[in-house]
Protein backbone atom coordinates (compact mmCIF):
# COMPACT_ATOMS: atom_id res chain seq x y z
CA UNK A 1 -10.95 7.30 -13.96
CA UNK A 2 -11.71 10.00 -11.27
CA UNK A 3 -9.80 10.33 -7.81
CA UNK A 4 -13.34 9.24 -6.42
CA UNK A 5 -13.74 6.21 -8.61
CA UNK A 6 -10.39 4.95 -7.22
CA UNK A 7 -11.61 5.65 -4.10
CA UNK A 8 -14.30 3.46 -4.40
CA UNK A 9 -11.48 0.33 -5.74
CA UNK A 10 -8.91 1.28 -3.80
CA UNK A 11 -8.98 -0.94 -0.26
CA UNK A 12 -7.18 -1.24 2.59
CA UNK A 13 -7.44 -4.34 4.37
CA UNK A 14 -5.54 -6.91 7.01
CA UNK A 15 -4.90 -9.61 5.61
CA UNK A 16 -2.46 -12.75 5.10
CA UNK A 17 -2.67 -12.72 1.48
CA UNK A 18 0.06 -15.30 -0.32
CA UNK A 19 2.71 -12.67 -1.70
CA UNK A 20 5.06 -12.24 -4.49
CA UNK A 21 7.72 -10.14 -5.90
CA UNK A 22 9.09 -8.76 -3.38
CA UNK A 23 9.85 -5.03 -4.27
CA UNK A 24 12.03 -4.25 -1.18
CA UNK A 25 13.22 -7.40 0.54
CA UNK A 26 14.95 -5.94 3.40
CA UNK A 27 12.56 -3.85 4.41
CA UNK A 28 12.72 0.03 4.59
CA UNK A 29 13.22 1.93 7.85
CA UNK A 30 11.56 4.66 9.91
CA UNK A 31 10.46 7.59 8.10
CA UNK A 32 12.59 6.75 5.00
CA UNK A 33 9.90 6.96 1.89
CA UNK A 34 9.26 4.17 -0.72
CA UNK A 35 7.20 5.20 -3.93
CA UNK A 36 3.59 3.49 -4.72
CA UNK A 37 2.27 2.69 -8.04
CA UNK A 38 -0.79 0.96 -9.34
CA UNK A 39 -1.07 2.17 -12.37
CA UNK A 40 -2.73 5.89 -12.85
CA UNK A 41 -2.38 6.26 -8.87
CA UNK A 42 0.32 6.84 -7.44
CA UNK A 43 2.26 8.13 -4.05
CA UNK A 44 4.44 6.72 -1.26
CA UNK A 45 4.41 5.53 2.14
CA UNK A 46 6.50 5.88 5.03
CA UNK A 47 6.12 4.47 9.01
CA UNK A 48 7.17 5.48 12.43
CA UNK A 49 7.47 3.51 15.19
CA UNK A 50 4.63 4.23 17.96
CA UNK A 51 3.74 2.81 21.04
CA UNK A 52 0.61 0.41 19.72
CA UNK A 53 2.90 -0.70 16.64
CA UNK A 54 4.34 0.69 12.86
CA UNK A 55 2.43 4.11 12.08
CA UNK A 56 2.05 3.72 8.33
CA UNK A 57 1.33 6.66 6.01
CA UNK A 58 0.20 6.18 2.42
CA UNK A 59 -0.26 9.51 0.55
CA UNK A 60 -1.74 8.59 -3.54
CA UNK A 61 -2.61 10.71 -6.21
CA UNK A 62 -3.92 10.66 -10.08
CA UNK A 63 -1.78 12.96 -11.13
CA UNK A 64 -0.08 16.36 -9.40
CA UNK A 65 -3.38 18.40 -10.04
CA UNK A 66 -5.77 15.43 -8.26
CA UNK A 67 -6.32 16.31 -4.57
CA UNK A 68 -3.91 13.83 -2.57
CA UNK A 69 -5.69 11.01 -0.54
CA UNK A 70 -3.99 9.94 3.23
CA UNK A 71 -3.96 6.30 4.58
CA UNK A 72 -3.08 6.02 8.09
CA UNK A 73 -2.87 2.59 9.93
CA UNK A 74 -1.14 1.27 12.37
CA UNK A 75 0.16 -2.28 12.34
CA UNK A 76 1.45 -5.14 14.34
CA UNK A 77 3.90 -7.70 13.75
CA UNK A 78 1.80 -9.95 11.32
CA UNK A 79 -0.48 -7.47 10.11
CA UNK A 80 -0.36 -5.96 6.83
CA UNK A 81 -3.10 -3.30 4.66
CA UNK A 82 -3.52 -4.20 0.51
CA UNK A 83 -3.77 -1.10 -1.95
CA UNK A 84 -5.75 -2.27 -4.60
CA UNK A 85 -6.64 -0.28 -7.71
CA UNK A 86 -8.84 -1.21 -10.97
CA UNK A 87 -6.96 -1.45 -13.90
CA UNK A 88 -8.70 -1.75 -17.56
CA UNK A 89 -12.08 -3.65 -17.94
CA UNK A 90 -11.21 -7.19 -18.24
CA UNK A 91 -7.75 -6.94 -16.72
CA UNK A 92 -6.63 -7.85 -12.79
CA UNK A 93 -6.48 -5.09 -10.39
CA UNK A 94 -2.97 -3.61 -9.32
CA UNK A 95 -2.19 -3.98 -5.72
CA UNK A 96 0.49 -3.32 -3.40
CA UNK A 97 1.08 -4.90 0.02
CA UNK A 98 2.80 -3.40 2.61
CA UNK A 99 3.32 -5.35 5.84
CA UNK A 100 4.67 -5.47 8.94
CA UNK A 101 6.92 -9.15 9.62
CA UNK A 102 8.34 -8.90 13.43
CA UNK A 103 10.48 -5.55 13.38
CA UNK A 104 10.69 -5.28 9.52
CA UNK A 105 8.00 -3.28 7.59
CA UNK A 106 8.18 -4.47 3.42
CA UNK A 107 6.62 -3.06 0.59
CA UNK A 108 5.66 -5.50 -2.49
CA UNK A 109 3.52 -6.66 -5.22
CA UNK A 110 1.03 -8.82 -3.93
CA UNK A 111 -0.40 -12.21 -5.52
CA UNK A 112 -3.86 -11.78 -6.74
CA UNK A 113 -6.20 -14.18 -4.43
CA UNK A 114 -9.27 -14.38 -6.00
């Protein structure tokens, strides 16, 4: 599958989705990375703390030759975005969570809600 393919499966959404397996329970902290994979995609994420809320950058790949693709958004306590990728025909997509809950920002495995 092609970097643009993903693109087009790949989402990032707010959202209040039931979650599970929790991949780093105590959160992480400012500017310290965490690694991202759904599958053939991959990358990290990192935050800093602005003014309007958690700064949260999400930097994926397919592979070191693909051309790297940025996520930038900024969330409030409450708010998370969903990384969602397309695995195999037939087969549930892989997606990630990472939210913001009061002053901790956590990155997990999210339940699939459809």
């Amino acid at each position: 599958m092609s970097i643009r393919s993903l693109l087009l499966v790949a989402s990032l959404t707010f959202s209040g989705l039931p979650l599970a397996g929790v991949a780093h329970a105590d959160g992480i902290k400012p500017v310290q990375a965490v690694n991202i994979d759904l599958g053939g995609v991959a990358g990290n994420a990192y935050y800093t703390v602005e003014r309007d809320g958690f700064r949260v950058v999400t930097t994926l790949s397919q592979g070191e030759a693909a051309t790297p693709i940025r996520m930038v958004a900024v969330l409030a306590s409450g708010q998370s975005l969903l990384l969602s990728a397309a695995s195999e025909a037939g087969l549930e997509p892989v997606e990630v969570e990472i939210a913001r809950e009061a002053d901790v920002l956590l990155v997990r495995k999210a339940a699939l809600a459809y």
